[in-house]
N, C-alpha and C. Protein backbone atom coordinates (compact mmCIF):
# COMPACT_ATOMS: atom_id res chain seq x y z
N UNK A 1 -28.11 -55.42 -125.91
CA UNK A 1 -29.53 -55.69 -126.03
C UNK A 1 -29.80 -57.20 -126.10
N UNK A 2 -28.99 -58.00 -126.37
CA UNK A 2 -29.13 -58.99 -126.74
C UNK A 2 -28.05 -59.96 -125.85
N UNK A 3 -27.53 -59.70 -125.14
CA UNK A 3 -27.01 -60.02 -123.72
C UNK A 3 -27.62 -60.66 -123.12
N UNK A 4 -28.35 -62.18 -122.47
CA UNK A 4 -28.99 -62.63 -121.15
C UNK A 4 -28.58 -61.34 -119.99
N UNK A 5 -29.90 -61.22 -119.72
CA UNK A 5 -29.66 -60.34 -118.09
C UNK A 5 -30.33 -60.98 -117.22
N UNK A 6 -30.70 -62.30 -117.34
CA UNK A 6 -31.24 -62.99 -116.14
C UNK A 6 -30.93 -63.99 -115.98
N UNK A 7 -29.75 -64.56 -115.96
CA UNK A 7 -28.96 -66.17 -116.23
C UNK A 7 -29.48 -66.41 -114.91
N UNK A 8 -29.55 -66.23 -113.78
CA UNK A 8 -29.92 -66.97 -112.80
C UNK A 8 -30.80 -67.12 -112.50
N UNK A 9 -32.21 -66.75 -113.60
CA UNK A 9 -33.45 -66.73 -113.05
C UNK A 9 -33.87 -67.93 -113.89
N UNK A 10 -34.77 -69.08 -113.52
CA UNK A 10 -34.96 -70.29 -114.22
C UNK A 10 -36.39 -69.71 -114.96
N UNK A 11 -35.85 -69.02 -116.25
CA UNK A 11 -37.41 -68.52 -117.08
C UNK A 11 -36.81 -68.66 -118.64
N UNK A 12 -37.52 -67.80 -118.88
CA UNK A 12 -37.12 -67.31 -120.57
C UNK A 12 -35.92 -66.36 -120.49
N UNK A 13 -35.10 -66.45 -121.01
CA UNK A 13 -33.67 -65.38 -121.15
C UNK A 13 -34.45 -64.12 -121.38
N UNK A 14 -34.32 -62.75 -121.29
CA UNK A 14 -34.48 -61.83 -121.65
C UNK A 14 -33.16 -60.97 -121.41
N UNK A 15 -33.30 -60.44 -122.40
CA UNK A 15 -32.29 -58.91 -123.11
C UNK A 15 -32.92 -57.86 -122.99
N UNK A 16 -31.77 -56.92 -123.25
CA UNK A 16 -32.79 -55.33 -122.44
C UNK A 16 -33.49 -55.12 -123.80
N UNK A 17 -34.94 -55.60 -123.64
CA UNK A 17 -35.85 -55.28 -124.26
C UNK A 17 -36.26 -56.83 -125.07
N UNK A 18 -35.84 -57.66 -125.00
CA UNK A 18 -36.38 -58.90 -125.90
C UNK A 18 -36.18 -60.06 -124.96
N UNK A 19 -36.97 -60.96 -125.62
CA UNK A 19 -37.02 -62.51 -125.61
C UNK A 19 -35.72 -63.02 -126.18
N UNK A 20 -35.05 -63.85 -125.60
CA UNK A 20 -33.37 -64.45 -126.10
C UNK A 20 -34.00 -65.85 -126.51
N UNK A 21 -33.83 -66.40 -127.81
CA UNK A 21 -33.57 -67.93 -128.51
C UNK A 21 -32.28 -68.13 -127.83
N UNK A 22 -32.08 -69.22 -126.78
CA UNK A 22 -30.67 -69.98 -126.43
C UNK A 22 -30.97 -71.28 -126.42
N UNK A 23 -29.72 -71.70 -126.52
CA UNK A 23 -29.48 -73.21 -126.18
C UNK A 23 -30.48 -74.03 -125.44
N UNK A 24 -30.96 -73.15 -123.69
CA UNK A 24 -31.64 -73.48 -122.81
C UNK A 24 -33.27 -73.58 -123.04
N UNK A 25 -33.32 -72.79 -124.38
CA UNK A 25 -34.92 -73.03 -124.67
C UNK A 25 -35.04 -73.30 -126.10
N UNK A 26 -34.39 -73.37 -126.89
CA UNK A 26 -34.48 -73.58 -128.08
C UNK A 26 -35.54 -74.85 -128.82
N UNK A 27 -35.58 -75.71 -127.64
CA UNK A 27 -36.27 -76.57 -127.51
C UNK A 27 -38.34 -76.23 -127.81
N UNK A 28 -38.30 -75.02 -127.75
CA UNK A 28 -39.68 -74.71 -127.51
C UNK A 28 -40.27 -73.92 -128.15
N UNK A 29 -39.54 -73.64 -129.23
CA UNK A 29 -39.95 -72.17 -130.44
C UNK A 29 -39.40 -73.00 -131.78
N UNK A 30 -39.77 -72.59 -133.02
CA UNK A 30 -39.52 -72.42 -134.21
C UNK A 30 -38.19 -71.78 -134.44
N UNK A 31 -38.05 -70.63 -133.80
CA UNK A 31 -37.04 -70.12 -133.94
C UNK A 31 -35.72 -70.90 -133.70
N UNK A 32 -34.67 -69.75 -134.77
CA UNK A 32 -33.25 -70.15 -134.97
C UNK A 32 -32.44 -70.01 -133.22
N UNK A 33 -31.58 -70.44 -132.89
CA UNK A 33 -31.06 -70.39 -131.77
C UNK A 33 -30.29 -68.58 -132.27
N UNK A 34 -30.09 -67.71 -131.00
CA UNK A 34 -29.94 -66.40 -131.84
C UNK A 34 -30.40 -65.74 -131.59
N UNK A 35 -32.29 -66.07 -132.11
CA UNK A 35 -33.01 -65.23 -132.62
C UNK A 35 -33.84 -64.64 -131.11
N UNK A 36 -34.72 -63.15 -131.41
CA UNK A 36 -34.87 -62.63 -130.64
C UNK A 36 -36.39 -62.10 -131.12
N UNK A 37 -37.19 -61.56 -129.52
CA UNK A 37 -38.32 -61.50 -129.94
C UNK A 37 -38.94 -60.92 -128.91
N UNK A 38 -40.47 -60.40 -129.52
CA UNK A 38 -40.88 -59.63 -128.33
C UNK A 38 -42.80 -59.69 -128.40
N UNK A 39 -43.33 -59.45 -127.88
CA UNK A 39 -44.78 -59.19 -127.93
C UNK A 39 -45.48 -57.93 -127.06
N UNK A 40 -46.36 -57.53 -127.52
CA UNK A 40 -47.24 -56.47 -126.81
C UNK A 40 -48.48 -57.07 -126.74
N UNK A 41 -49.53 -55.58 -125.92
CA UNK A 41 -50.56 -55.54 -126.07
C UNK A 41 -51.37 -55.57 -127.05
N UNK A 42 -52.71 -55.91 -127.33
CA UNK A 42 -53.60 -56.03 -128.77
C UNK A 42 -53.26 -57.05 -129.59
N UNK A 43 -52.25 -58.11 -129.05
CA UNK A 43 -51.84 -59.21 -130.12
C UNK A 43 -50.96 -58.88 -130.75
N UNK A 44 -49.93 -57.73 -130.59
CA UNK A 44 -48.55 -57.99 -131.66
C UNK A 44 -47.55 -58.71 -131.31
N UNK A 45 -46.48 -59.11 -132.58
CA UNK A 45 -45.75 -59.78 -131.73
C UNK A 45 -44.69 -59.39 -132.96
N UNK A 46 -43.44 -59.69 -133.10
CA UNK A 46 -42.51 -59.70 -133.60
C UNK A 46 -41.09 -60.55 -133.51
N UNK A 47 -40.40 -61.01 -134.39
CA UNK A 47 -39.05 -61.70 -134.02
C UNK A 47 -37.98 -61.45 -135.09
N UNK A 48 -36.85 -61.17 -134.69
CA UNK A 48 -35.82 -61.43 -135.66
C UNK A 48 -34.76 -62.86 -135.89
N UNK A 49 -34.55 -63.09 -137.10
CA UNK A 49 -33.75 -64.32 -136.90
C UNK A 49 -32.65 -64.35 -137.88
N UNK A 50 -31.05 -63.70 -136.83
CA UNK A 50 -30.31 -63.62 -137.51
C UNK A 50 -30.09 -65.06 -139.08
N UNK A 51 -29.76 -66.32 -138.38
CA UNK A 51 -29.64 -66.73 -138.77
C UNK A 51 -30.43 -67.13 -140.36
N UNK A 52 -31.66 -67.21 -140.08
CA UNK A 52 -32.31 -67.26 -141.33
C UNK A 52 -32.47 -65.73 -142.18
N UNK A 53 -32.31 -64.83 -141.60
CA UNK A 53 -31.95 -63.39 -142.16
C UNK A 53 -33.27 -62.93 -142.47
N UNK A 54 -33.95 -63.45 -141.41
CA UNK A 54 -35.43 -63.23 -141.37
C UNK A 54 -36.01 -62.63 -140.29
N UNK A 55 -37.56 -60.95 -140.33
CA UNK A 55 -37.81 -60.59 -139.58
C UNK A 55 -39.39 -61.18 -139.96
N UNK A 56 -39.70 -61.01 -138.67
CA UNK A 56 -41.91 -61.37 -138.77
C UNK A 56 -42.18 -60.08 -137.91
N UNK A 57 -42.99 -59.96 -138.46
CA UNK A 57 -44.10 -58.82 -137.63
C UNK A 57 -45.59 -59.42 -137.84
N UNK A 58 -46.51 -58.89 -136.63
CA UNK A 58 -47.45 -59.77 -136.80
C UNK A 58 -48.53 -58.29 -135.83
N UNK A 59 -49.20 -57.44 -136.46
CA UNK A 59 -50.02 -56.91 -135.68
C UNK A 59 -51.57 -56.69 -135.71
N UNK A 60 -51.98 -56.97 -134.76
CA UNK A 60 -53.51 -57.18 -134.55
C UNK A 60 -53.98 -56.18 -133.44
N UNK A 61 -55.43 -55.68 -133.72
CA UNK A 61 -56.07 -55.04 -132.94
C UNK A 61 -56.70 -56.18 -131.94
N UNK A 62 -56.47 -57.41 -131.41
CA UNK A 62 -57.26 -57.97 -130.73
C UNK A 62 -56.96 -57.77 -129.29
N UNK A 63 -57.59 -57.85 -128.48
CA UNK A 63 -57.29 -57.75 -126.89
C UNK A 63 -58.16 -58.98 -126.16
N UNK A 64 -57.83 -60.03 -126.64
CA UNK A 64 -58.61 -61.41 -126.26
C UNK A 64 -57.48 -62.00 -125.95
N UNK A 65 -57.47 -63.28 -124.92
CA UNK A 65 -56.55 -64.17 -124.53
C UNK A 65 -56.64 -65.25 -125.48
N UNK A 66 -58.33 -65.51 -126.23
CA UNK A 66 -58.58 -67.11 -126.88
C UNK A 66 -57.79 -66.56 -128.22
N UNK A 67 -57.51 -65.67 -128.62
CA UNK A 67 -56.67 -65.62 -129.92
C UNK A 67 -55.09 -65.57 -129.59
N UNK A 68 -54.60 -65.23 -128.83
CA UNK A 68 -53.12 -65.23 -128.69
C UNK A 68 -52.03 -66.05 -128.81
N UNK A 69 -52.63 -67.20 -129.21
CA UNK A 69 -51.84 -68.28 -130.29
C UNK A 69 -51.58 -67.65 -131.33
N UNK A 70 -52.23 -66.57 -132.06
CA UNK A 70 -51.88 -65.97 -133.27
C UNK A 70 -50.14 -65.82 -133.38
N UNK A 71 -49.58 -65.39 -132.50
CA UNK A 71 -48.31 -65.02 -133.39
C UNK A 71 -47.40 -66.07 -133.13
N UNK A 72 -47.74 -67.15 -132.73
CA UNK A 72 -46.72 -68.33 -132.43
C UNK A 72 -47.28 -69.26 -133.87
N UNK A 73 -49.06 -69.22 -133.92
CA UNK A 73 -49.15 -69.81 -135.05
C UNK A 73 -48.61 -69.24 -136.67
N UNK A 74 -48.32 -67.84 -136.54
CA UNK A 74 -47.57 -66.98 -137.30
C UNK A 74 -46.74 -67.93 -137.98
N UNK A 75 -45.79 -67.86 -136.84
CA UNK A 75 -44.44 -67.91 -136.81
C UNK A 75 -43.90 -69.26 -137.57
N UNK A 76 -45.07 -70.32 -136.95
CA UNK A 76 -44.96 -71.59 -137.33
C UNK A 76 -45.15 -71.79 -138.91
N UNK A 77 -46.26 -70.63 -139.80
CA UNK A 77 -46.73 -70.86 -140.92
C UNK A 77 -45.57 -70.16 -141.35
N UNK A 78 -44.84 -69.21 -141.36
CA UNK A 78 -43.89 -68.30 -141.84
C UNK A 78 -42.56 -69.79 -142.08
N UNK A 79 -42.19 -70.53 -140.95
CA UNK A 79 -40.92 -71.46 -141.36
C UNK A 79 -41.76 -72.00 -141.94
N UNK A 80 -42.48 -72.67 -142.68
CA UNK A 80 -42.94 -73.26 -142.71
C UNK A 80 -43.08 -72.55 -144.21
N UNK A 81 -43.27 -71.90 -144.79
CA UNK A 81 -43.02 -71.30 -145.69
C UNK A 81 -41.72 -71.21 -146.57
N UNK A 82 -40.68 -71.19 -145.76
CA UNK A 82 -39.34 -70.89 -146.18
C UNK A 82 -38.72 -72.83 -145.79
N UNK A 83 -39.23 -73.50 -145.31
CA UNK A 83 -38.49 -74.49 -145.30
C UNK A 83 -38.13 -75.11 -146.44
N UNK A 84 -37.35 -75.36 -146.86
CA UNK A 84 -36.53 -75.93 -148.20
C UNK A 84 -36.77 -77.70 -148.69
């Protein structure tokens, strides 16, 4: 699940079924290198992060594009929380 299955495609890594934190993008998330993640429809979103031994869930009834910063701004207030 957590395997790259698209190394040759120049995007976001994905695993059968998630978003991959690597090396190659780590650069662009909050997240731990590792960590894995996913989003739906209505604004949910979710991530796990082995490393910090931390999960987020984040679900909303919204179906708007101008709110969909929500779960990145989540994510940001959540480390942001736990930073030491």
């Amino acid at each position: 699940m957590l395997t790259p299955q698209t190394p040759h495609l120049n995007s976001t890594p994905l695993g059968l079924g998630f978003g991959l934190e690597t090396p190659a993008n780590d650069y662009m998330s909050v997240l731990s290198e590792g960590s894995f993640s996913w989003g739906g429809a209505f604004n949910t979103h979710y991530w796990a992060d082995p490393k910090e031994n931390l999960v987020g869930l984040i679900f909303t009834n919204i179906y708007q594009t101008k709110h969909w910063s929500i779960g990145e701004k989540f994510k940001v207030l959540t480390y942001q929380a736990i930073d030491d």
